[in-house]
N, C-alpha and C. Protein backbone atom coordinates (compact mmCIF):
# COMPACT_ATOMS: atom_id res chain seq x y z
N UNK A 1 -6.32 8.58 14.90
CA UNK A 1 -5.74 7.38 15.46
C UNK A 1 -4.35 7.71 15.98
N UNK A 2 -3.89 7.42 17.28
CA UNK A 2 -2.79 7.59 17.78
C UNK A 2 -1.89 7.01 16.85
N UNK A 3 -1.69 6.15 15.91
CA UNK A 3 -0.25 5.35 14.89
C UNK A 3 -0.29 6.01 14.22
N UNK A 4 -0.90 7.30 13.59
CA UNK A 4 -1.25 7.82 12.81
C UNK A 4 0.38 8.48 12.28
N UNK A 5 0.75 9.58 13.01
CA UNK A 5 2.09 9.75 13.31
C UNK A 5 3.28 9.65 12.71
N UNK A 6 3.50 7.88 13.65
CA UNK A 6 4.48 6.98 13.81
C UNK A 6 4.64 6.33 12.35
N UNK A 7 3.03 5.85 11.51
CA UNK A 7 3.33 5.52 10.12
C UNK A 7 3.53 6.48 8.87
N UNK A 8 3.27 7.95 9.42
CA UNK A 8 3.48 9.07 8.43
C UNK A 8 5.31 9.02 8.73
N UNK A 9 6.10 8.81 9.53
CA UNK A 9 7.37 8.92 9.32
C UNK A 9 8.10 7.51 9.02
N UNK A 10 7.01 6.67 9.36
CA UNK A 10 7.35 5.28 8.78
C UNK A 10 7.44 5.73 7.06
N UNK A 11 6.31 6.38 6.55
CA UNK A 11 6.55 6.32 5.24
C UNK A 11 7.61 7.08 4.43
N UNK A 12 7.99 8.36 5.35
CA UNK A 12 8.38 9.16 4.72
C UNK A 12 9.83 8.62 4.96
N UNK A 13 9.98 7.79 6.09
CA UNK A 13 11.58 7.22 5.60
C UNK A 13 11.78 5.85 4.91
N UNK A 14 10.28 5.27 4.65
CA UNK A 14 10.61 3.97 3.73
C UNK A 14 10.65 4.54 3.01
N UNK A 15 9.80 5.16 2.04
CA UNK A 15 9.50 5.92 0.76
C UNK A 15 11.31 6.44 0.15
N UNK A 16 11.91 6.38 0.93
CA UNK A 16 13.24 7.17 0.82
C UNK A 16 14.18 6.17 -0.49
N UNK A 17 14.70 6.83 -1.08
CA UNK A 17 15.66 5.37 -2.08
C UNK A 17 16.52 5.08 -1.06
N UNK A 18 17.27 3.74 -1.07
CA UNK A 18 18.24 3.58 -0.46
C UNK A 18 19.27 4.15 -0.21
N UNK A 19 20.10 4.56 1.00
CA UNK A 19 21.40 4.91 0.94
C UNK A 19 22.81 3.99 0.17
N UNK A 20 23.28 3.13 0.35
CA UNK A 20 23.80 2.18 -0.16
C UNK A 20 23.39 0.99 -0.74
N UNK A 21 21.97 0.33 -0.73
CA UNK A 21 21.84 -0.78 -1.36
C UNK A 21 21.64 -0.37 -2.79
N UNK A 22 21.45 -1.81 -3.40
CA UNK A 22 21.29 -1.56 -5.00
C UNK A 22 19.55 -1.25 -5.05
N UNK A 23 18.87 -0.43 -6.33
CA UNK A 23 17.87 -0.27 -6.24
C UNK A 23 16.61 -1.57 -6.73
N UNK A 24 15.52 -1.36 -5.54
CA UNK A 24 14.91 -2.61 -5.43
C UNK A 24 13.93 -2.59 -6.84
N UNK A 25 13.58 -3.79 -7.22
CA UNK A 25 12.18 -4.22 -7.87
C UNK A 25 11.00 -3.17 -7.58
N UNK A 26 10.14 -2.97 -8.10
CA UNK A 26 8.75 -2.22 -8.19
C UNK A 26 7.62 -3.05 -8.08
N UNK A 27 6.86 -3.12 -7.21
CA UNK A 27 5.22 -4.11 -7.15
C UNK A 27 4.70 -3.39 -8.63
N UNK A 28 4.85 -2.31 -8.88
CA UNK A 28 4.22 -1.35 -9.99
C UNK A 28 4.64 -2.08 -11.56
N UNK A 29 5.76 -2.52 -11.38
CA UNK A 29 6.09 -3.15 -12.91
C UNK A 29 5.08 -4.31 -12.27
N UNK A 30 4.53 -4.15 -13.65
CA UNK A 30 3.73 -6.16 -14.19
C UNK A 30 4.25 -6.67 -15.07
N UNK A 31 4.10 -7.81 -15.10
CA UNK A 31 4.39 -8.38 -16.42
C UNK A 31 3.66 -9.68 -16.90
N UNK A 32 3.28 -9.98 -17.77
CA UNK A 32 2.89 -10.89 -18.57
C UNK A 32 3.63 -12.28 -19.08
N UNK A 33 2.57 -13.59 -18.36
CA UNK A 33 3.57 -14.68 -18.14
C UNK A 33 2.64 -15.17 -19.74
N UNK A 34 2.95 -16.43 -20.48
CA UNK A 34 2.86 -16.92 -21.38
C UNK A 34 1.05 -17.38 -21.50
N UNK A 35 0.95 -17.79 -20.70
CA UNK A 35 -0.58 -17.43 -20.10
C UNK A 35 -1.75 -16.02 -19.89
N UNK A 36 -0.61 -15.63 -20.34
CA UNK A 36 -1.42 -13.56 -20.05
C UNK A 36 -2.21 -13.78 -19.07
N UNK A 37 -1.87 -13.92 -17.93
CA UNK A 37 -2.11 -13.59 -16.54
C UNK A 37 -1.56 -12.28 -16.08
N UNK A 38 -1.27 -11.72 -15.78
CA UNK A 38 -1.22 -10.71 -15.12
C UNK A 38 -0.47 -10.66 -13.89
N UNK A 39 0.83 -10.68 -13.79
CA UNK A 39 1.12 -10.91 -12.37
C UNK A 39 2.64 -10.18 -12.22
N UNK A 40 2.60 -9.69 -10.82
CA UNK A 40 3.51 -8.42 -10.07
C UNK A 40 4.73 -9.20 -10.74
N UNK A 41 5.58 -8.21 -10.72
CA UNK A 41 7.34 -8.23 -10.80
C UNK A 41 7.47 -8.96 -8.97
N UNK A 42 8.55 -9.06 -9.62
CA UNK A 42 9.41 -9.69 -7.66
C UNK A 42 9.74 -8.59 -7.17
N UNK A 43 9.78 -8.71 -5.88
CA UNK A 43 9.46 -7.23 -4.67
C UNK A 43 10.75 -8.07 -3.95
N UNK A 44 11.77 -7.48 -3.73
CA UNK A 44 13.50 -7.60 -3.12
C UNK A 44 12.45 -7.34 -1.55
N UNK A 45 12.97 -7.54 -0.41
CA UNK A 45 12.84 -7.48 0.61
C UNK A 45 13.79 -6.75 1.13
N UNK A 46 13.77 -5.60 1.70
CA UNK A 46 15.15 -5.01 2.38
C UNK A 46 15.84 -6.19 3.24
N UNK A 47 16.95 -5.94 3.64
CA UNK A 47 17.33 -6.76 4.28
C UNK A 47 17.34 -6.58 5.74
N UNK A 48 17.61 -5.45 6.08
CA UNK A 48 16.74 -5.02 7.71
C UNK A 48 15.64 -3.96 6.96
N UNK A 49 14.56 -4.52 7.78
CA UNK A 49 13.49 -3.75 7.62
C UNK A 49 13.84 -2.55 7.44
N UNK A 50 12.48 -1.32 7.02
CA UNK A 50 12.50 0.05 7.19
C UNK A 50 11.45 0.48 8.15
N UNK A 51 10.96 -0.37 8.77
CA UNK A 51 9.53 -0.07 9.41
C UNK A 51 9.29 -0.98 10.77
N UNK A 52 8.61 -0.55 11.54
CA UNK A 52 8.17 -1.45 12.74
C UNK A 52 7.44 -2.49 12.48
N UNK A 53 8.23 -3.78 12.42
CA UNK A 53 7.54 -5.12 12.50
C UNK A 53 6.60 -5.35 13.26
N UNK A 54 6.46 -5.24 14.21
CA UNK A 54 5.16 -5.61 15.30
C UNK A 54 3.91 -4.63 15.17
N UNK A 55 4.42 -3.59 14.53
CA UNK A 55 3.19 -2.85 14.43
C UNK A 55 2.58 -2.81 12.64
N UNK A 56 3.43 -3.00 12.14
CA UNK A 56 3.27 -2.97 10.51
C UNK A 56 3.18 -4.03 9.57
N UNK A 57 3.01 -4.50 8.68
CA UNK A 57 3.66 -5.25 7.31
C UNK A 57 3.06 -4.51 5.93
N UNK A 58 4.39 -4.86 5.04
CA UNK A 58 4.48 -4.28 3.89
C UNK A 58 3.73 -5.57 3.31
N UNK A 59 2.57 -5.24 2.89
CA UNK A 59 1.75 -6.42 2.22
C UNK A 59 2.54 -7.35 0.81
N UNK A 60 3.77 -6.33 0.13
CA UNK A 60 4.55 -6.94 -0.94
C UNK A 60 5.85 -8.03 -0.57
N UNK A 61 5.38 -7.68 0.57
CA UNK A 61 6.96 -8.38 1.41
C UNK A 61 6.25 -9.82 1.96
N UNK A 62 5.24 -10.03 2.28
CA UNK A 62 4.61 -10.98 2.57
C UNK A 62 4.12 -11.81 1.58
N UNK A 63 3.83 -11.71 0.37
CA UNK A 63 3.39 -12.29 -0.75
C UNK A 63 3.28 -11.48 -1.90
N UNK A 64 4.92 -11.86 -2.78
CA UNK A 64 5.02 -10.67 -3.92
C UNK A 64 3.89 -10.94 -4.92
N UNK A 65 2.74 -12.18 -4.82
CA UNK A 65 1.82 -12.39 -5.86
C UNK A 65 0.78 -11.31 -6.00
N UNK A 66 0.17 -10.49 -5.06
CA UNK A 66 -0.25 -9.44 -4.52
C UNK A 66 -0.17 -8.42 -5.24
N UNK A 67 -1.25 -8.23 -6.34
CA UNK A 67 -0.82 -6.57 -7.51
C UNK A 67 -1.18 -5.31 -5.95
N UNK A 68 -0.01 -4.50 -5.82
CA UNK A 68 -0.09 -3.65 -5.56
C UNK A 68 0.00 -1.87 -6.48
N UNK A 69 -1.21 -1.77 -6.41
CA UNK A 69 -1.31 -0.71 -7.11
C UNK A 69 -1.96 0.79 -6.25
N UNK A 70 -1.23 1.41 -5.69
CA UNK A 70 -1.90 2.44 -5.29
C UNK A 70 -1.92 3.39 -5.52
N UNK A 71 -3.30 3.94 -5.91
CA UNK A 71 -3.87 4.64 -6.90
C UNK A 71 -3.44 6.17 -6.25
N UNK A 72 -3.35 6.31 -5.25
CA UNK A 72 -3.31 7.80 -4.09
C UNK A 72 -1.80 7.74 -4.16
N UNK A 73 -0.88 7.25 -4.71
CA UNK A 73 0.52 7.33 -4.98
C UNK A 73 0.88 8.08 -6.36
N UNK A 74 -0.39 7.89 -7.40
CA UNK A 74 -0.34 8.60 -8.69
C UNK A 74 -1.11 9.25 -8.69
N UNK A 75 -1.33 9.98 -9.74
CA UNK A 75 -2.63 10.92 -10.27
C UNK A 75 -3.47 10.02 -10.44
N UNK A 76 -3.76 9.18 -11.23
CA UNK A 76 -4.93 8.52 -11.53
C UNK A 76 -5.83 7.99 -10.82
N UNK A 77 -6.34 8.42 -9.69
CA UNK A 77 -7.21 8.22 -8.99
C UNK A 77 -8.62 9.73 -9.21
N UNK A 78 -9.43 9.91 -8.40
CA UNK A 78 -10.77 10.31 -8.30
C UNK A 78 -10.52 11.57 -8.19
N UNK A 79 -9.25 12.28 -7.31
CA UNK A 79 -9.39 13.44 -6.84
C UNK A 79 -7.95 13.68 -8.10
N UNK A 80 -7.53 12.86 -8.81
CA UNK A 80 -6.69 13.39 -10.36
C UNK A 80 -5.26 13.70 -9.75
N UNK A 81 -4.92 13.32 -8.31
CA UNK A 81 -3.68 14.42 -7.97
C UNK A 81 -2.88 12.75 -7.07
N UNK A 82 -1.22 13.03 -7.15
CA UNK A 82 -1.12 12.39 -6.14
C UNK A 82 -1.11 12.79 -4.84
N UNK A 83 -1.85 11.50 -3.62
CA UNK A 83 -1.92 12.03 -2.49
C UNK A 83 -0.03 11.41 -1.54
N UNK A 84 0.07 10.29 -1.87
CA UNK A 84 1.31 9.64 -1.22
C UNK A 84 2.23 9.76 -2.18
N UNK A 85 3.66 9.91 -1.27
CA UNK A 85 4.96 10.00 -1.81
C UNK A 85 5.10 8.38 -2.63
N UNK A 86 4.90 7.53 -2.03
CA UNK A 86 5.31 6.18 -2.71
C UNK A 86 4.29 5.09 -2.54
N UNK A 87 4.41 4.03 -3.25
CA UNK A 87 2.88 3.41 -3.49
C UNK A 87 3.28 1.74 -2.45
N UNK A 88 3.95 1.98 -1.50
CA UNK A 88 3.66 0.85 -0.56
C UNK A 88 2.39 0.80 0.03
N UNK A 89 2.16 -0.60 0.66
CA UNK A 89 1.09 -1.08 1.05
C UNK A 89 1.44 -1.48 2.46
N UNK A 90 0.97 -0.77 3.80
CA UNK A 90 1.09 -0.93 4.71
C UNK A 90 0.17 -1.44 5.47
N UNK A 91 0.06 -2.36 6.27
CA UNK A 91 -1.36 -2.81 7.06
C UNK A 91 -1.11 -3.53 8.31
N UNK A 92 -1.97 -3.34 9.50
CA UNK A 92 -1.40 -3.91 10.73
C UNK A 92 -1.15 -5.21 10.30
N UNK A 93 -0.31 -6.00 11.24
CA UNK A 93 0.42 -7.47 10.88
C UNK A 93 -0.84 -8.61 10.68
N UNK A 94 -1.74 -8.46 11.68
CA UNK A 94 -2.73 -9.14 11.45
C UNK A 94 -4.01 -9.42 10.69
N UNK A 95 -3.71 -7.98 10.40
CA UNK A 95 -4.80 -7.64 8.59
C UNK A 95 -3.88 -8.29 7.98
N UNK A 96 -3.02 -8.12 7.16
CA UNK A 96 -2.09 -8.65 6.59
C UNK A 96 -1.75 -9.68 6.39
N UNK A 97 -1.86 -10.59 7.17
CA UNK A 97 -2.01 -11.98 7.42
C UNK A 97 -2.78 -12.83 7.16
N UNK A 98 -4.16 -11.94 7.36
CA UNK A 98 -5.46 -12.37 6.71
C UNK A 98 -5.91 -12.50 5.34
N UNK A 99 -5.48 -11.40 4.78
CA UNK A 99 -5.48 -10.84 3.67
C UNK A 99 -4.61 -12.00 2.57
N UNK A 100 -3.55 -12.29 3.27
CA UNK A 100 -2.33 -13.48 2.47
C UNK A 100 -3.46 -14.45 2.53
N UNK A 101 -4.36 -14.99 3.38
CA UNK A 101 -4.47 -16.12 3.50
C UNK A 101 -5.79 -15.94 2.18
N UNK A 102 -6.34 -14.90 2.53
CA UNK A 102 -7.81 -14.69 1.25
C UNK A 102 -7.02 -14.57 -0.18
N UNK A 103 -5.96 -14.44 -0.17
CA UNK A 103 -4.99 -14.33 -1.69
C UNK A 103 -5.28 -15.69 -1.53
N UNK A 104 -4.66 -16.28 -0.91
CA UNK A 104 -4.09 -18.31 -1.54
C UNK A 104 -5.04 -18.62 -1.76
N UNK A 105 -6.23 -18.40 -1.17
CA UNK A 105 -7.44 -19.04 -1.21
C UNK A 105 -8.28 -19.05 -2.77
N UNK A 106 -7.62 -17.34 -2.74
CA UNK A 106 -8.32 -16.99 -4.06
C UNK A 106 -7.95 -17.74 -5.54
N UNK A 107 -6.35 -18.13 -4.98
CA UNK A 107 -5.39 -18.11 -5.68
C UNK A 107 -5.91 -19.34 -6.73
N UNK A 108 -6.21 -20.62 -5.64
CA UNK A 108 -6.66 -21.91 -6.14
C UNK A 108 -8.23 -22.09 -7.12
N UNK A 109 -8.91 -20.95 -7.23
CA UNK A 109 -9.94 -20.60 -7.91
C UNK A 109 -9.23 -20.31 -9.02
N UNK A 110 -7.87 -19.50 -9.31
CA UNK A 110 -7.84 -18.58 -10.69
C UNK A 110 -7.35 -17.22 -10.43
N UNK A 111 -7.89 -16.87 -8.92
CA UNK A 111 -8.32 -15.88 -8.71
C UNK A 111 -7.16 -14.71 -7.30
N UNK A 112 -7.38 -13.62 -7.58
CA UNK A 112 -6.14 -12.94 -6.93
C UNK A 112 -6.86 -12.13 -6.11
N UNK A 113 -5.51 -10.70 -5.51
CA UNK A 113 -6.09 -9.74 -5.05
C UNK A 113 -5.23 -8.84 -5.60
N UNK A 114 -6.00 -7.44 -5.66
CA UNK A 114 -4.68 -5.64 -6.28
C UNK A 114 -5.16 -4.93 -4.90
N UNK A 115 -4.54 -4.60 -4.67
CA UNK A 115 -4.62 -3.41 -3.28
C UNK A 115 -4.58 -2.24 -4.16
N UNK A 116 -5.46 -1.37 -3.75
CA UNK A 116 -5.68 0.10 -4.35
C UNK A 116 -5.20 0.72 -3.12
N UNK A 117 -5.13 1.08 -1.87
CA UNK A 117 -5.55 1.39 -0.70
C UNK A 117 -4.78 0.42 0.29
N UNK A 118 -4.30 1.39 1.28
CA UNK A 118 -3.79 0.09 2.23
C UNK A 118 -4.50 1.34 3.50
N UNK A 119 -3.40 1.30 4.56
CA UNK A 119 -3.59 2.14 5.20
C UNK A 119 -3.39 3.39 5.45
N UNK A 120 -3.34 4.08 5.63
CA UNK A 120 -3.99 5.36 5.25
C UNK A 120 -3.64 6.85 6.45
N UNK A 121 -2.82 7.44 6.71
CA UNK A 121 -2.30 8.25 7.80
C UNK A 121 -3.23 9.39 7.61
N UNK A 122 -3.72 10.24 8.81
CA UNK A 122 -4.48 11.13 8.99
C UNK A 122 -4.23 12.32 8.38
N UNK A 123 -3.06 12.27 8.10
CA UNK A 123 -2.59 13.60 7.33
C UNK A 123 -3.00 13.68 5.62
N UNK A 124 -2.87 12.15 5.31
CA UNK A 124 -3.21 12.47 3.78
C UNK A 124 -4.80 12.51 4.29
N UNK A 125 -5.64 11.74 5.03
CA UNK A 125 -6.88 11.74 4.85
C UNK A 125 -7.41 13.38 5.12
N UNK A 126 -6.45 13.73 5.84
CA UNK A 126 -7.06 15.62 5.62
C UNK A 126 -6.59 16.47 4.28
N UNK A 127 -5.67 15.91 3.89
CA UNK A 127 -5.36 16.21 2.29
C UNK A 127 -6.47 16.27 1.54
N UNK A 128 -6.91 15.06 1.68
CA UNK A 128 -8.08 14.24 0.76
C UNK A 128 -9.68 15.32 0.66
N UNK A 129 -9.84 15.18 2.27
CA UNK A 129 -11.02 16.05 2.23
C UNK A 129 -10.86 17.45 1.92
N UNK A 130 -9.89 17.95 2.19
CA UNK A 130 -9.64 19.37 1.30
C UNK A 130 -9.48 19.01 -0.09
N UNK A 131 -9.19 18.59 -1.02
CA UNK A 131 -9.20 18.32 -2.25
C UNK A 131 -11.20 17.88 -2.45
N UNK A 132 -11.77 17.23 -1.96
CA UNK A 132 -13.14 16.80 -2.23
C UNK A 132 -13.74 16.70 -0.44
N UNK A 133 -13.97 17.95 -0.10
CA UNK A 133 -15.09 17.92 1.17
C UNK A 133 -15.70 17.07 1.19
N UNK A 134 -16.76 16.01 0.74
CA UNK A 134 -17.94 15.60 0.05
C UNK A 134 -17.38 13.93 1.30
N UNK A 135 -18.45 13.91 2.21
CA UNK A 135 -18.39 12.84 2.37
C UNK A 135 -18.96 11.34 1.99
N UNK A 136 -19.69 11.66 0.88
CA UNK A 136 -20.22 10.76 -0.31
C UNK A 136 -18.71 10.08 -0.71
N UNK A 137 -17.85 10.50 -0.56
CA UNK A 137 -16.59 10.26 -1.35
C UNK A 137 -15.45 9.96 -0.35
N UNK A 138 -15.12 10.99 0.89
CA UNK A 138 -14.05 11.11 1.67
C UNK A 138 -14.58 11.40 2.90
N UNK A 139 -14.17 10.38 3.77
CA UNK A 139 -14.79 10.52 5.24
C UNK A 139 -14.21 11.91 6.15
N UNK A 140 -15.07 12.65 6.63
CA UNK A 140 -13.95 13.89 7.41
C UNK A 140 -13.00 13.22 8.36
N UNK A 141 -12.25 14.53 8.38
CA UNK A 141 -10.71 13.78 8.99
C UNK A 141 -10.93 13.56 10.35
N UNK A 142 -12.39 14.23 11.24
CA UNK A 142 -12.42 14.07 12.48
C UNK A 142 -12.95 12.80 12.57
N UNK A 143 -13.52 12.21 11.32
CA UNK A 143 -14.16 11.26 12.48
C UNK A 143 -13.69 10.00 11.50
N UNK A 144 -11.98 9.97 11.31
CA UNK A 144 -11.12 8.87 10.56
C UNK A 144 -11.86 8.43 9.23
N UNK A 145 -11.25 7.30 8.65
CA UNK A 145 -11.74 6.46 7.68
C UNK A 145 -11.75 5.07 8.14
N UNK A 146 -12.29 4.70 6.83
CA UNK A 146 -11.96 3.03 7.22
C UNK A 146 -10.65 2.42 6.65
N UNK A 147 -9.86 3.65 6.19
CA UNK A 147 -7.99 3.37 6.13
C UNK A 147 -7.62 3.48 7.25
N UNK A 148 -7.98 4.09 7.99
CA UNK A 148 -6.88 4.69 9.45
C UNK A 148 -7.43 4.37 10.44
C-alpha cells in the first residue's frame, strides 16, 4: 500500500516520548471501577497532533472508552516477540469513526470494544511473515493483509 511508508514514520515519531510535555496517560493501564468493569485509564490528547489528521486517527484519542491493547507491541502475542515499537492504534479517519459509533452502540447493551490490531505498515507485516511464513496465520507481504 502506498501509506504504507508515511505511517511507518508516522509511528516511529509518535511512538517517540515527548520532548517537553509532561508524560501522557497509557490506554495500557486499566483499572477497575466499583462495578469491576473493566475500563481504560484516560488517554491525554497531545495538544498538536503527532500524525496526519486527514489521513489518520488515533482510535484512543477519539474515545478513551476503547481498551486498546496491542498485542504486536508486546511479546504476548502468537509469534512470542514484539513486532511494534509502541501500542497505538491507528486507523483511516473513517474506519475510526465507524468503529466509535459500533463502541456506543455496544456500549448501551453492557457491551464494549479492545483493539488487538489496528493498522498495520508493510514493514512489520514482512517482519511477521519471516518470523511465521505460514499463511494459515500471516498473509505474505506481497499480497498485503487485511491491516494494511
Amino acid at each position: 500500500m502506498k501509506n504504507s511508508l508515511p505511517l511507518l514514520l508516522v509511528l516511529l515519531v509518535a511512538c517517540q516520548p515527548p520532548l517537553s510535555n509532561p508524560p501522557q496517560e497509557e490506554t495500557a493501564n486499566i483499572v477497575k471501577d466499583s462495578t469491576k468493569k473493566i475500563i481504560p485509564a484516560v488517554v491525554l490528547a497531545p495538544e498538536v497532533p503527532d500524525y496526519d489528521t486527514l489521513e489518520w486517527a488515533d482510535i484512543a484519542y477519539l474515545d478513551s472508552t476503547i481498551i486498546v491493547d496491542m498485542k504486536y507491541a508486546t511479546s504476548d502475542n502468537f509469534v512470542k516477540e514484539q513486532m511494534y515499537d509502541c501500542g497505538r492504534c491507528f486507523l483511516r479517519p473513517q474506519v475510526a469513526k465507524a468503529v466509535v459509533r459500533i463502541h456506543r452502540k455496544l456500549q448501551k447493551q453492557g457491551l464494549g470494544l479492545k483493539m488487538y490490531d489496528c493498522f498495520r505498515p508493510r514493514p512489520i507485516q514482512s517482519k511477521l511473515w519471516k518470523k511465521m511464513p505460514d499463511a494459515r496465520y500471516v498473509m505474505h507481504p506481497s499480497k498485503g493483509s487485511m491491516h494494511n
